[in-house]
C-alpha atoms as a PDB file:
ATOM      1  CA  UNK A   1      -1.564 -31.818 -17.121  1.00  0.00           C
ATOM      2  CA  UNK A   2       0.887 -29.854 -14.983  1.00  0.00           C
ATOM      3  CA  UNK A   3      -0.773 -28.168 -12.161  1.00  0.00           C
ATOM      4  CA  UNK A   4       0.319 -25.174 -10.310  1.00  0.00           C
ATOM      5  CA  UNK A   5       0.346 -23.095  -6.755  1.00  0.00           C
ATOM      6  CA  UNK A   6      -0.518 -19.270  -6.613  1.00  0.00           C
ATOM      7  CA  UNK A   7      -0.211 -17.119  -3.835  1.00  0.00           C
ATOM      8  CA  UNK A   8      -1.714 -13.564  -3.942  1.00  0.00           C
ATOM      9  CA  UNK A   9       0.702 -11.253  -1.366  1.00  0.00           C
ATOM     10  CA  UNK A  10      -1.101  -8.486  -0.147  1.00  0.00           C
ATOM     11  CA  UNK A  11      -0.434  -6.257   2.739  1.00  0.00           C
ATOM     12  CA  UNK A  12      -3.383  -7.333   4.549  1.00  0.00           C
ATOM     13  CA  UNK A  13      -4.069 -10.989   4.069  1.00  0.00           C
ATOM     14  CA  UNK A  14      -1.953 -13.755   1.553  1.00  0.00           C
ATOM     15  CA  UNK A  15      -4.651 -15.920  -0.709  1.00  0.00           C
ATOM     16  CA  UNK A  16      -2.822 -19.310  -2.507  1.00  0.00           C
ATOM     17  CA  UNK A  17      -4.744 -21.415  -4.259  1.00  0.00           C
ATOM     18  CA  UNK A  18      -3.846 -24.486  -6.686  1.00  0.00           C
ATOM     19  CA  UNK A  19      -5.254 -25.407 -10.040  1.00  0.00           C
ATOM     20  CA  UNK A  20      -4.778 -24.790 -13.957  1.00  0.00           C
ATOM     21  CA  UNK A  21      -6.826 -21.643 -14.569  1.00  0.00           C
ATOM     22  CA  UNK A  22     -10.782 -20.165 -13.243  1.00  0.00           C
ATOM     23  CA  UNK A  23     -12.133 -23.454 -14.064  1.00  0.00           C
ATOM     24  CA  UNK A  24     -10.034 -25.207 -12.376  1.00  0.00           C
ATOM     25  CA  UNK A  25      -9.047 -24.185  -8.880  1.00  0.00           C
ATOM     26  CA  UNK A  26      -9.092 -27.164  -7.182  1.00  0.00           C
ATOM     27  CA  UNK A  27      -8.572 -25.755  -3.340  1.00  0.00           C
ATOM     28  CA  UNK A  28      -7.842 -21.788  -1.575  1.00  0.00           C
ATOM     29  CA  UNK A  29      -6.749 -20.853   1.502  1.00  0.00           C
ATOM     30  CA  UNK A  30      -6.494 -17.444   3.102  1.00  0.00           C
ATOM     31  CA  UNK A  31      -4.703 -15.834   6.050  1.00  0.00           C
ATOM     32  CA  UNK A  32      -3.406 -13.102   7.558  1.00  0.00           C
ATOM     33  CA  UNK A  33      -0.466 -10.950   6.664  1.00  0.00           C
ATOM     34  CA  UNK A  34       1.507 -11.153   9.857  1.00  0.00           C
ATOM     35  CA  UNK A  35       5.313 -11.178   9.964  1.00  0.00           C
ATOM     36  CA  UNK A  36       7.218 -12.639   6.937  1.00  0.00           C
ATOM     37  CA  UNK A  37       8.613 -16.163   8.666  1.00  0.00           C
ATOM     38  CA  UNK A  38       5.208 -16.667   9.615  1.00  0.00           C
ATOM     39  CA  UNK A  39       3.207 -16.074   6.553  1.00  0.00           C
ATOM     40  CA  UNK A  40       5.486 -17.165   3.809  1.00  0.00           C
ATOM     41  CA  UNK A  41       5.884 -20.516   6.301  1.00  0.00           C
ATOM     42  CA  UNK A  42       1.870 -20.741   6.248  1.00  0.00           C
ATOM     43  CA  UNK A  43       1.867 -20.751   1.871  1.00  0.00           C
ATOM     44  CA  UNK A  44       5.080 -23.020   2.136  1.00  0.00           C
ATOM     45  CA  UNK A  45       3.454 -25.667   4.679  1.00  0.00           C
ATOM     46  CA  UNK A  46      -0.017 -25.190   2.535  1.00  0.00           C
ATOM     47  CA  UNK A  47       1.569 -25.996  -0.746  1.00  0.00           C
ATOM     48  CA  UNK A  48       3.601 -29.187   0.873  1.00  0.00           C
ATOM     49  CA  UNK A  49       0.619 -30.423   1.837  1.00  0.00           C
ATOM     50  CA  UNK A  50      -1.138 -29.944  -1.158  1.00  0.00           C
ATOM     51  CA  UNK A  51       2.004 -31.279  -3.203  1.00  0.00           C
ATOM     52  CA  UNK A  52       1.287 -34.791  -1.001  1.00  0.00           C
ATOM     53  CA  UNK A  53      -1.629 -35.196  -3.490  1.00  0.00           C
ATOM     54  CA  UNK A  54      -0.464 -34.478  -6.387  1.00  0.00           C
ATOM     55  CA  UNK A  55       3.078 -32.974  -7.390  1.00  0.00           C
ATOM     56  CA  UNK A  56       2.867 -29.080  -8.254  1.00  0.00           C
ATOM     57  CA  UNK A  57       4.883 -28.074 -10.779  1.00  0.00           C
ATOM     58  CA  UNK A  58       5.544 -24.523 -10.702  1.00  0.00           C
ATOM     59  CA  UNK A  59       4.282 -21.277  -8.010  1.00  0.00           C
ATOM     60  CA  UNK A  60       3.684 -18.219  -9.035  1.00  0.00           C
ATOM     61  CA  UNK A  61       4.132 -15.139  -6.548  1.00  0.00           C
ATOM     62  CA  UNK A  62       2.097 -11.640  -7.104  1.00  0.00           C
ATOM     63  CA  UNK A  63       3.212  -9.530  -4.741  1.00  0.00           C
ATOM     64  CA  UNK A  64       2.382  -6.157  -2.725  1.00  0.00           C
ATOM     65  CA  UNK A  65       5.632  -3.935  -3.507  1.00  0.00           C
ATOM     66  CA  UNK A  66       7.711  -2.672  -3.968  1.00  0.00           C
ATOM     67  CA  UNK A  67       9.632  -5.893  -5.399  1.00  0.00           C
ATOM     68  CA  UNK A  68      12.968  -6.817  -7.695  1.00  0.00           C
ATOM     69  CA  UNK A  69      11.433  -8.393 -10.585  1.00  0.00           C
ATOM     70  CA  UNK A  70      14.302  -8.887 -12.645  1.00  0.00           C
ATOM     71  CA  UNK A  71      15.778 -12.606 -13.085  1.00  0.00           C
ATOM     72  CA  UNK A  72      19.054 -11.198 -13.517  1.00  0.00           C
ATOM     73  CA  UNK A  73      19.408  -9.303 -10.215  1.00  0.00           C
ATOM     74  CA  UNK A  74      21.264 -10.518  -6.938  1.00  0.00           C
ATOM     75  CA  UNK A  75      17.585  -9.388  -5.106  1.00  0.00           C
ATOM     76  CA  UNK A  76      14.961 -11.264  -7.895  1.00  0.00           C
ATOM     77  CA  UNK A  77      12.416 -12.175  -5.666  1.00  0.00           C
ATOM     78  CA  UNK A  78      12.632 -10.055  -3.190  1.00  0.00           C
ATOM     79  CA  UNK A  79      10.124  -7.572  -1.495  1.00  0.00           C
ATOM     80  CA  UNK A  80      12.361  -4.485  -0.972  1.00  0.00           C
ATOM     81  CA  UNK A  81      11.508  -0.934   0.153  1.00  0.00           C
ATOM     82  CA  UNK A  82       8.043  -1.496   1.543  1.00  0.00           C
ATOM     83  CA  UNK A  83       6.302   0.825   4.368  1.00  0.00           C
ATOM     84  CA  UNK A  84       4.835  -2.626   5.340  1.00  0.00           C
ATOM     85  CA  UNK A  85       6.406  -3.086   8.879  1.00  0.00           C
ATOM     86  CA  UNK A  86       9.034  -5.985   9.162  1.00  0.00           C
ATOM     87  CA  UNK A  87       8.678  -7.135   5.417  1.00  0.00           C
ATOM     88  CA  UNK A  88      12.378  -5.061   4.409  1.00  0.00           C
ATOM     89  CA  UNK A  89      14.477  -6.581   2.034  1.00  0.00           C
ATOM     90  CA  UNK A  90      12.439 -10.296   2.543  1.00  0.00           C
ATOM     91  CA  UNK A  91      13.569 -12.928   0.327  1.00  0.00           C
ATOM     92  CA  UNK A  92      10.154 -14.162  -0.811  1.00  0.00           C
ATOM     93  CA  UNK A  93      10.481 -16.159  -4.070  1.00  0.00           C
ATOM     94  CA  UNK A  94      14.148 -17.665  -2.904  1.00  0.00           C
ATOM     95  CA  UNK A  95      12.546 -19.072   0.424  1.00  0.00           C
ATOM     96  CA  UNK A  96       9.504 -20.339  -1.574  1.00  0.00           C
ATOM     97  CA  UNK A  97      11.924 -22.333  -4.145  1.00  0.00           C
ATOM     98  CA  UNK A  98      14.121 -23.505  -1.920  1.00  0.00           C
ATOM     99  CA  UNK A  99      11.513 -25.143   0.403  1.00  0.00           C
ATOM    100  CA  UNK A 100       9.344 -26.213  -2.214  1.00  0.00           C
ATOM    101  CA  UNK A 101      12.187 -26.893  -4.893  1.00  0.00           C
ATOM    102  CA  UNK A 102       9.600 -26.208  -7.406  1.00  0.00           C
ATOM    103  CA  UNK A 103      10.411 -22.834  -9.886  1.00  0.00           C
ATOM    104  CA  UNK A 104       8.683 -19.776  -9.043  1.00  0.00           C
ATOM    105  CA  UNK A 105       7.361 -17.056 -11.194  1.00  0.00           C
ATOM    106  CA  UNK A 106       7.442 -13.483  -9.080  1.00  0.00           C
ATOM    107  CA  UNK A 107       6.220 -10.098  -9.961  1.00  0.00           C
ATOM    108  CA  UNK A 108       3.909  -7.532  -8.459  1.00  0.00           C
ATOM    109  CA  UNK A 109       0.475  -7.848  -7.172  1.00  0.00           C
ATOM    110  CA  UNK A 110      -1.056  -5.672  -9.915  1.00  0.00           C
ATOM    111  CA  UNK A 111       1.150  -7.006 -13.093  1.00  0.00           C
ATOM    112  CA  UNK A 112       0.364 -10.801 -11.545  1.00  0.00           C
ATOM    113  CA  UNK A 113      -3.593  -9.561 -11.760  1.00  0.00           C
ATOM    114  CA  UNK A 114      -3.178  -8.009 -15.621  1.00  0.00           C
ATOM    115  CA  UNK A 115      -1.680 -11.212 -16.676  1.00  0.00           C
ATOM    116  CA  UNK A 116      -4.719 -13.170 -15.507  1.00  0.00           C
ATOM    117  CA  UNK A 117      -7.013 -10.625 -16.997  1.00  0.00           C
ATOM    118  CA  UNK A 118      -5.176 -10.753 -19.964  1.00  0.00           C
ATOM    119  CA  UNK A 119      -5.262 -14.768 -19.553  1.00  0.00           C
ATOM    120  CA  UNK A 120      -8.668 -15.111 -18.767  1.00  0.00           C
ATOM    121  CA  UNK A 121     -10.478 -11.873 -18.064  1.00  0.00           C
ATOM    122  CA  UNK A 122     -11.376  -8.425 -19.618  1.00  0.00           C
ATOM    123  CA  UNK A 123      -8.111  -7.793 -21.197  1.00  0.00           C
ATOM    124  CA  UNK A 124      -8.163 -11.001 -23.394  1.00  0.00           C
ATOM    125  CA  UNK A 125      -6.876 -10.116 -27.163  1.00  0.00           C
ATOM    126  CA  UNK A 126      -5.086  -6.757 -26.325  1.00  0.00           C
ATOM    127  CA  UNK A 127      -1.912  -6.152 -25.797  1.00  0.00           C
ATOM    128  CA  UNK A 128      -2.029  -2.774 -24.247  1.00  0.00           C
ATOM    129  CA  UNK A 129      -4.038  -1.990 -21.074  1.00  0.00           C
ATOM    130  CA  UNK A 130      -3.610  -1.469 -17.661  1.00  0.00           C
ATOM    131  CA  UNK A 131      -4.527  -2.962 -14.233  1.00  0.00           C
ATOM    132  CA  UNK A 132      -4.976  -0.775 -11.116  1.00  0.00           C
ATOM    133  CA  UNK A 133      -6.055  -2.080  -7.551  1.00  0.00           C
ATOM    134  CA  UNK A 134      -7.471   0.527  -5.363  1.00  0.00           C
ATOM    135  CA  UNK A 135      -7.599  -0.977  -1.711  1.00  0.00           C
ATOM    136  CA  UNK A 136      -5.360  -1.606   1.632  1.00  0.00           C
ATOM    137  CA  UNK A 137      -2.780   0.372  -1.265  1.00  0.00           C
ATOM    138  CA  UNK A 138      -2.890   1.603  -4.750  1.00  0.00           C
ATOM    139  CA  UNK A 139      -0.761   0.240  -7.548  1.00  0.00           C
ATOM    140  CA  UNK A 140      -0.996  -0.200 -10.919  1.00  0.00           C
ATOM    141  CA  UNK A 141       0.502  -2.606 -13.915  1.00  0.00           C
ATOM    142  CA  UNK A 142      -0.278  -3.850 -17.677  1.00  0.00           C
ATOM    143  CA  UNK A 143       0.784  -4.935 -20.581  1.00  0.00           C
ATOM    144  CA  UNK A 144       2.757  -2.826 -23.332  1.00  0.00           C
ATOM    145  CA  UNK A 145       3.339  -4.402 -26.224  1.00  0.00           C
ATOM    146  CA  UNK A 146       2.216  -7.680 -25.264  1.00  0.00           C
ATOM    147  CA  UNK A 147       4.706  -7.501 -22.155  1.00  0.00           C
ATOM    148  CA  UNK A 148       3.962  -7.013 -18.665  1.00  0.00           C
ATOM    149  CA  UNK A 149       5.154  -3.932 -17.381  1.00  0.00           C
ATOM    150  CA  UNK A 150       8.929  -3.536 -16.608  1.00  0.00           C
ATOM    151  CA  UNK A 151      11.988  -1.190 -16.418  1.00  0.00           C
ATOM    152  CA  UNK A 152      14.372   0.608 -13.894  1.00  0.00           C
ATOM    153  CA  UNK A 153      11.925  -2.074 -11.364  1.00  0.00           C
ATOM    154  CA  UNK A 154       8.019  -1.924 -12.135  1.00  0.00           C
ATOM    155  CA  UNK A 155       5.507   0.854 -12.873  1.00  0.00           C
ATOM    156  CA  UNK A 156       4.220   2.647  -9.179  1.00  0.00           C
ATOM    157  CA  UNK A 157       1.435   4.085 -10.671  1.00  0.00           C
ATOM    158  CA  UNK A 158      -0.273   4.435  -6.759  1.00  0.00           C
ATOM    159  CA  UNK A 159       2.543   7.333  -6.410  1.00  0.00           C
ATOM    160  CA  UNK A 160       1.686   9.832  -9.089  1.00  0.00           C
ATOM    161  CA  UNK A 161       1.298  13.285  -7.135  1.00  0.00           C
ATOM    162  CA  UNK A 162      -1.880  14.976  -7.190  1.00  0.00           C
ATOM    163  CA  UNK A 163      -3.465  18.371  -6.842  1.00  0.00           C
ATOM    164  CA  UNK A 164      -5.495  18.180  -3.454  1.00  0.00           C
ATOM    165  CA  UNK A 165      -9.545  18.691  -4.216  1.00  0.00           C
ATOM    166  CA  UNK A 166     -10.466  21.841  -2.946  1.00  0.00           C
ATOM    167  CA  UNK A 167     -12.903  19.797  -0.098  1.00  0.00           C
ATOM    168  CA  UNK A 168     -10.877  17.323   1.162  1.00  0.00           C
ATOM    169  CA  UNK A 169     -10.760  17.945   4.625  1.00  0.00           C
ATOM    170  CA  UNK A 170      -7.041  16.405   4.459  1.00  0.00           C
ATOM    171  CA  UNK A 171      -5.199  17.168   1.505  1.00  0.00           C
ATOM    172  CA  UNK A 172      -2.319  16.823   2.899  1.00  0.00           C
ATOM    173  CA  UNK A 173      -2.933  12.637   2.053  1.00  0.00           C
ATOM    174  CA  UNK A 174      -1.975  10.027   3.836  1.00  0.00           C
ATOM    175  CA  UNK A 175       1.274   8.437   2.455  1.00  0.00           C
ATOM    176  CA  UNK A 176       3.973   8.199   4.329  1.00  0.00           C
ATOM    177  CA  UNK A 177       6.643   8.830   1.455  1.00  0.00           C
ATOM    178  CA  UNK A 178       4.784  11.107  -0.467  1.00  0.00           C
ATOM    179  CA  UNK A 179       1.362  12.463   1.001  1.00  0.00           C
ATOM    180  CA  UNK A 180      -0.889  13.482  -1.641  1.00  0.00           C
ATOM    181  CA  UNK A 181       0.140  10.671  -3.941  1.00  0.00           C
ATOM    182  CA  UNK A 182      -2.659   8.515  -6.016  1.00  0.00           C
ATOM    183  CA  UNK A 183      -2.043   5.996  -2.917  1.00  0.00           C
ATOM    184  CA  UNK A 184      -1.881   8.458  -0.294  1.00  0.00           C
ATOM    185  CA  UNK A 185      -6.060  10.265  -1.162  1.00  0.00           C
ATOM    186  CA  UNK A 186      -7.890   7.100  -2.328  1.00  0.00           C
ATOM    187  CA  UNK A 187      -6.514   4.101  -0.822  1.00  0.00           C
ATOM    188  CA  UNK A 188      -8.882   2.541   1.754  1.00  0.00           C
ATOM    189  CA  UNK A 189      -6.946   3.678   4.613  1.00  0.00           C
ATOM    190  CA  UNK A 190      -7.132   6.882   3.635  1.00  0.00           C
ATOM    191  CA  UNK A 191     -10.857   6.872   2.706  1.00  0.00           C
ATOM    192  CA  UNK A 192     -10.796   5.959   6.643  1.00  0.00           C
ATOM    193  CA  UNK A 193      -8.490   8.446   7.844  1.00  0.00           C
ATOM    194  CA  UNK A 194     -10.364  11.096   5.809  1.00  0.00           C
ATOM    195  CA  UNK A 195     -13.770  10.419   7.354  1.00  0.00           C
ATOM    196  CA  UNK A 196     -13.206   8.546  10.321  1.00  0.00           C
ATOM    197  CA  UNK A 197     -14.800   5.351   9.318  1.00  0.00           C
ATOM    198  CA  UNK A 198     -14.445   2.839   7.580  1.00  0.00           C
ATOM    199  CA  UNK A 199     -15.044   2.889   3.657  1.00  0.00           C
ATOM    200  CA  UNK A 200     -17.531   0.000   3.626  1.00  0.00           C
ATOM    201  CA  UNK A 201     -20.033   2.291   6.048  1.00  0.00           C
ATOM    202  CA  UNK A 202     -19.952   5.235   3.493  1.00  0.00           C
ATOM    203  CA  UNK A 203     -23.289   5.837   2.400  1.00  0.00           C
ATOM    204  CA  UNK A 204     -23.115   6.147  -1.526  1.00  0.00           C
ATOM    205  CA  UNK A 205     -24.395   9.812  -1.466  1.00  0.00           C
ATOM    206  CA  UNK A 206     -21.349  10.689   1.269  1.00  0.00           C
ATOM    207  CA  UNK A 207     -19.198  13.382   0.070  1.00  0.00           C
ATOM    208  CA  UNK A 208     -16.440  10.618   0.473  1.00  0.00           C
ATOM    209  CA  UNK A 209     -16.950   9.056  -2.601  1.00  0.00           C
ATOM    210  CA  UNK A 210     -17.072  12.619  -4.999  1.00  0.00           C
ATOM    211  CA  UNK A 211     -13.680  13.479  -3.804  1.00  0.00           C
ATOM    212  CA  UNK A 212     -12.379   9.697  -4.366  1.00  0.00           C
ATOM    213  CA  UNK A 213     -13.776   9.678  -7.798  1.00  0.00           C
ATOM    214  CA  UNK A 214     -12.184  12.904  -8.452  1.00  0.00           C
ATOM    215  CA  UNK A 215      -8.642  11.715  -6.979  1.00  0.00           C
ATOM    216  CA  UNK A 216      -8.802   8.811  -8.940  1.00  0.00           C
ATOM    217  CA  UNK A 217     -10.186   9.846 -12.401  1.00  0.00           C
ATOM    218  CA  UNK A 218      -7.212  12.727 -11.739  1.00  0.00           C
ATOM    219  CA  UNK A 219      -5.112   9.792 -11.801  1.00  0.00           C
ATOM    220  CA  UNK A 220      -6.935   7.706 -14.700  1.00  0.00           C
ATOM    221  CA  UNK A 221      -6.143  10.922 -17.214  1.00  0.00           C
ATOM    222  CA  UNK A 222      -2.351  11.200 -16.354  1.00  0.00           C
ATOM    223  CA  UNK A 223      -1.968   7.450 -17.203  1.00  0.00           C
ATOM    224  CA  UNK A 224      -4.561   7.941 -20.390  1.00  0.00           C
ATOM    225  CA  UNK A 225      -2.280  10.987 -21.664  1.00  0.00           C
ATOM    226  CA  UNK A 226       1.069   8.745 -20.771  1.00  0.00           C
ATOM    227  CA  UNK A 227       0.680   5.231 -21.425  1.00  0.00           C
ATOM    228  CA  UNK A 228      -2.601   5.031 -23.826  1.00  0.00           C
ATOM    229  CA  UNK A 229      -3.818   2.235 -22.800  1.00  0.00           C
ATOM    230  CA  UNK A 230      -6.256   0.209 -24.632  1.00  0.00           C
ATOM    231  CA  UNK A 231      -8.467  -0.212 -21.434  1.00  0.00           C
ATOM    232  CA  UNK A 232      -8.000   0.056 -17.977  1.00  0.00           C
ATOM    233  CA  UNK A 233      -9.311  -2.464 -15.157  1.00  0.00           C
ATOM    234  CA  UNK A 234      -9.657  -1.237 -12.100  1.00  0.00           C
ATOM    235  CA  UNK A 235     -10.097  -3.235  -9.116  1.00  0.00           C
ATOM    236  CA  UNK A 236      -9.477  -3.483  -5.479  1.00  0.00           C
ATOM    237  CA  UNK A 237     -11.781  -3.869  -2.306  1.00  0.00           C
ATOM    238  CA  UNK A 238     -12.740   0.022  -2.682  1.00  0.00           C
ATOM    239  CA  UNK A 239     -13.685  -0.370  -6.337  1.00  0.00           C
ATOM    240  CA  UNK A 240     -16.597  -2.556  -4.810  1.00  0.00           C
ATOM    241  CA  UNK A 241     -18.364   0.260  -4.386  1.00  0.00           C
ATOM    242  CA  UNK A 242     -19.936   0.295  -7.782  1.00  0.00           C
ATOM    243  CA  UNK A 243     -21.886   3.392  -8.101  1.00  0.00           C
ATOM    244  CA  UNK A 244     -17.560   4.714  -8.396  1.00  0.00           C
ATOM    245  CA  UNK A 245     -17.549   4.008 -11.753  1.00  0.00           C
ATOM    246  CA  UNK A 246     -19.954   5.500 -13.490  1.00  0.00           C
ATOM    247  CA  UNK A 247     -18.591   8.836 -11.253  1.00  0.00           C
ATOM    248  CA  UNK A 248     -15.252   8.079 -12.660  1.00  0.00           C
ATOM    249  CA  UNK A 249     -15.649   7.596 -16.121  1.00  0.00           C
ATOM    250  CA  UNK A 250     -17.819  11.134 -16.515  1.00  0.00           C
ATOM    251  CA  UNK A 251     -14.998  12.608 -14.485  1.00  0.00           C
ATOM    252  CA  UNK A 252     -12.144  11.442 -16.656  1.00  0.00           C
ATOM    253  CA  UNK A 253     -13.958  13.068 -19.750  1.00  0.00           C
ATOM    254  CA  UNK A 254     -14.950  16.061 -18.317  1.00  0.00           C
ATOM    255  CA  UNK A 255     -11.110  16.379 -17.454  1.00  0.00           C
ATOM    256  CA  UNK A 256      -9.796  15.222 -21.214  1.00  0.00           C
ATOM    257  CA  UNK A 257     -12.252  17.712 -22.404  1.00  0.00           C
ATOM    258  CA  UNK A 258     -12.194  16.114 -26.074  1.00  0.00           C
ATOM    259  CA  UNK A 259      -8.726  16.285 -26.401  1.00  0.00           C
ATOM    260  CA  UNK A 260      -8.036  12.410 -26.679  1.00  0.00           C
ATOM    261  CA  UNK A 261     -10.423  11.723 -30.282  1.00  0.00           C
ATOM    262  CA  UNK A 262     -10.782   7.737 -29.370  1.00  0.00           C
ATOM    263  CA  UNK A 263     -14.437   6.433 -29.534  1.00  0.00           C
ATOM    264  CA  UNK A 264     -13.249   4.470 -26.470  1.00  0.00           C
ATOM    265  CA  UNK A 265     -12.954   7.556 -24.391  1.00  0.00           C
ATOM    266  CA  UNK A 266     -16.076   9.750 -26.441  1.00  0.00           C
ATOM    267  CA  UNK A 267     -18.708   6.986 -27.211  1.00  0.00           C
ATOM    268  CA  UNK A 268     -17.199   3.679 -25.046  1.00  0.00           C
ATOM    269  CA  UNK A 269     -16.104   4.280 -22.403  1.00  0.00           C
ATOM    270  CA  UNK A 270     -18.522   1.893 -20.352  1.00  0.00           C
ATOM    271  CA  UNK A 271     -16.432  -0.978 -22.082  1.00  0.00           C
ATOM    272  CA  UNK A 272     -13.113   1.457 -21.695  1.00  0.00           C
ATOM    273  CA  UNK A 273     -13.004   1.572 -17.513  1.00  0.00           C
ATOM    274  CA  UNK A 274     -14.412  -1.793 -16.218  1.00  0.00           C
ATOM    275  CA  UNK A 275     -14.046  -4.191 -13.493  1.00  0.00           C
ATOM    276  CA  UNK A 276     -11.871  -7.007 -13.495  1.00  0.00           C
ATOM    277  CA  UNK A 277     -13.766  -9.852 -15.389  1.00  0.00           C
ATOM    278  CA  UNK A 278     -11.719 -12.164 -13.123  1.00  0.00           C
ATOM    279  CA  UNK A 279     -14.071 -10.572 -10.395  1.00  0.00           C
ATOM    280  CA  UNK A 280     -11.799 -11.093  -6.868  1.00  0.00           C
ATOM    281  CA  UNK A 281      -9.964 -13.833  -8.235  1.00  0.00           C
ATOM    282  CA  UNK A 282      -7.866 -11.779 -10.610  1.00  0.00           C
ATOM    283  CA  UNK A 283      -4.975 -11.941  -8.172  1.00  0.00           C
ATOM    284  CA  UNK A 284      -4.594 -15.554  -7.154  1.00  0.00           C
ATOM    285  CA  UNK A 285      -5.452 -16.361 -10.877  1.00  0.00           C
ATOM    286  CA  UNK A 286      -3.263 -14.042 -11.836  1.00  0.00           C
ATOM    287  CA  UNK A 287      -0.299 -15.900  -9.626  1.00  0.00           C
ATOM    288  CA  UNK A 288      -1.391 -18.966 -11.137  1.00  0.00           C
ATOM    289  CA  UNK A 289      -1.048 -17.610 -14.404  1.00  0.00           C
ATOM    290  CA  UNK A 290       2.911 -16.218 -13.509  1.00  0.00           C
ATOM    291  CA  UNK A 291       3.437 -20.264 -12.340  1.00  0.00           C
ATOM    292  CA  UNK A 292       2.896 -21.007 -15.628  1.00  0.00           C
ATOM    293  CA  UNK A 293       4.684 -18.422 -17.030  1.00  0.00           C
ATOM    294  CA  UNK A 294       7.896 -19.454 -15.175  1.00  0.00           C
ATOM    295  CA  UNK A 295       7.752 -23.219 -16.786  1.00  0.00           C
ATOM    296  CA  UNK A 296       7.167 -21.539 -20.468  1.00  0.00           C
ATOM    297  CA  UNK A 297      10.013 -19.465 -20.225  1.00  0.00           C
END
């Protein structure tokens, strides 16, 4: 059986794991996300040493943007206009493949994550839905069609502009492209720079977390009214505060105000805005999953 190398790429810390799928990880490894020769060197010595066991076949790459996902471009593989300091215009998948000499599938973080949900997760047996990761940044992917998100580069659903609440103590956001963005009012450093501590310490009945479920159910309806997805996943270390979604999914139908006539949105919508079913593991699964992808295709 062929067995493959993922490697979740977030802004914060990289995860890479090998195996063939959730029952079948076979060993994980996390680490900082320091400069780009030193953390893409940490996955590349972790994988050769892994490989001395038993040969990998593919790795997959999902990867905190933005990115070139397109096979046919000079930069494929590359992780391109990113506010993350020193990681301009890095060559990820090409230094991966050519010290590994394995191929590589690449995309985003968040369209690496919906293709392991769709996989293995809550998005099994539809082929419309969409992923969103609220944490260290906001972003947002799926399927249309059966097909992961694509076009001009990849959906950047964490930079939809929003109204600011009329309580947020900073609604000017936090972004440094765009301010009040999706990204820029619910991310977790915002959450921080909002309140002046750390998400994680917010008691559940802190203002914090009306305004946040606000921002985001704001954002939840634009992509509802756009895209119609079949469901929408949200995770993300912020979504780990659970008592969000039951606060988001009353918001997003207060805001609809019966004009989408779906029994998703009226009667389901517990089963309509969930939690990935891949639980944390949605991204390195989901870079798994885009390793096998990229010995399919």
């Amino acid at each position: 059986m062929p067995l493959f190398g993922g490697i979740e790429a977030g802004g914060t810390k990289f995860v890479c794991a090998i195996g063939t799928g959730p029952g079948d990880l076979r060993d994980e490894v996390r680490f900082p996300t320091t400069s780009p020769e030193e953390t893409i060197g940490q996955a590349i010595a972790y994988f050769k040493e892994q490989a001395t066991k038993e040969p990998l076949d593919a790795i997959g790459i999902a990867s905190f943007g933005p990115v070139d996902p397109n096979p046919d471009s000079p930069t494929f593989g590359y992780i391109t206009t990113t506010p993350k300091p020193g990681w301009l215009h890095t060559d990820f998948a090409g230094t991966v493949r050519r010290a590994l000499g394995v191929p590589v599938g690449f995309d985003t973080d968040v369209n690496g994550a919906a293709l392991g949900e769709y996989r293995w997760g809550a998005a099994q047996g539809l082929d419309n839905f969409i992923y969103l990761t609220i944490g260290t940044g906001v972003g947002g992917g799926g399927m249309m069609n059966g097909h992961l998100m694509h076009g001009l580069i990849h959906p950047e659903m964490g930079h939809i502009l929003l109204p600011p609440h009329p309580d947020d103590p900073h609604p000017e956001g936090f972004c440094p492209f765009h301010g009040n963005c999706l990204e820029g009012m619910t991310n977790g450093p915002a959450l921080e720079n909002r309140w002046g501590q750390p998400a994680e310490t917010l008691s559940p009945d802190h203002p914090a977390w009306e305004i946040e479920a606000h921002y985001l159910a704001l954002g939840l309806v634009n992509f509802i009214c756009t895209l119609s997805p079949k469901r929408i996943i949200m995770g993300g270390g912020v979504m780990d505060q659970s008592h969000l979604f039951p606060m988001i999914r009353q918001k997003v139908q207060t805001l609809l105000n019966g004009y989408v006539q779906s029994p998703m949105i009226l009667e389901q919508i517990d089963s309509y805005i969930v939690p990935p079913g891949l639980g944390s593991k949605a991204g390195v699964l989901g870079a798994i999953a885009l390793a096998q992808q990229a010995i399919l295709n």
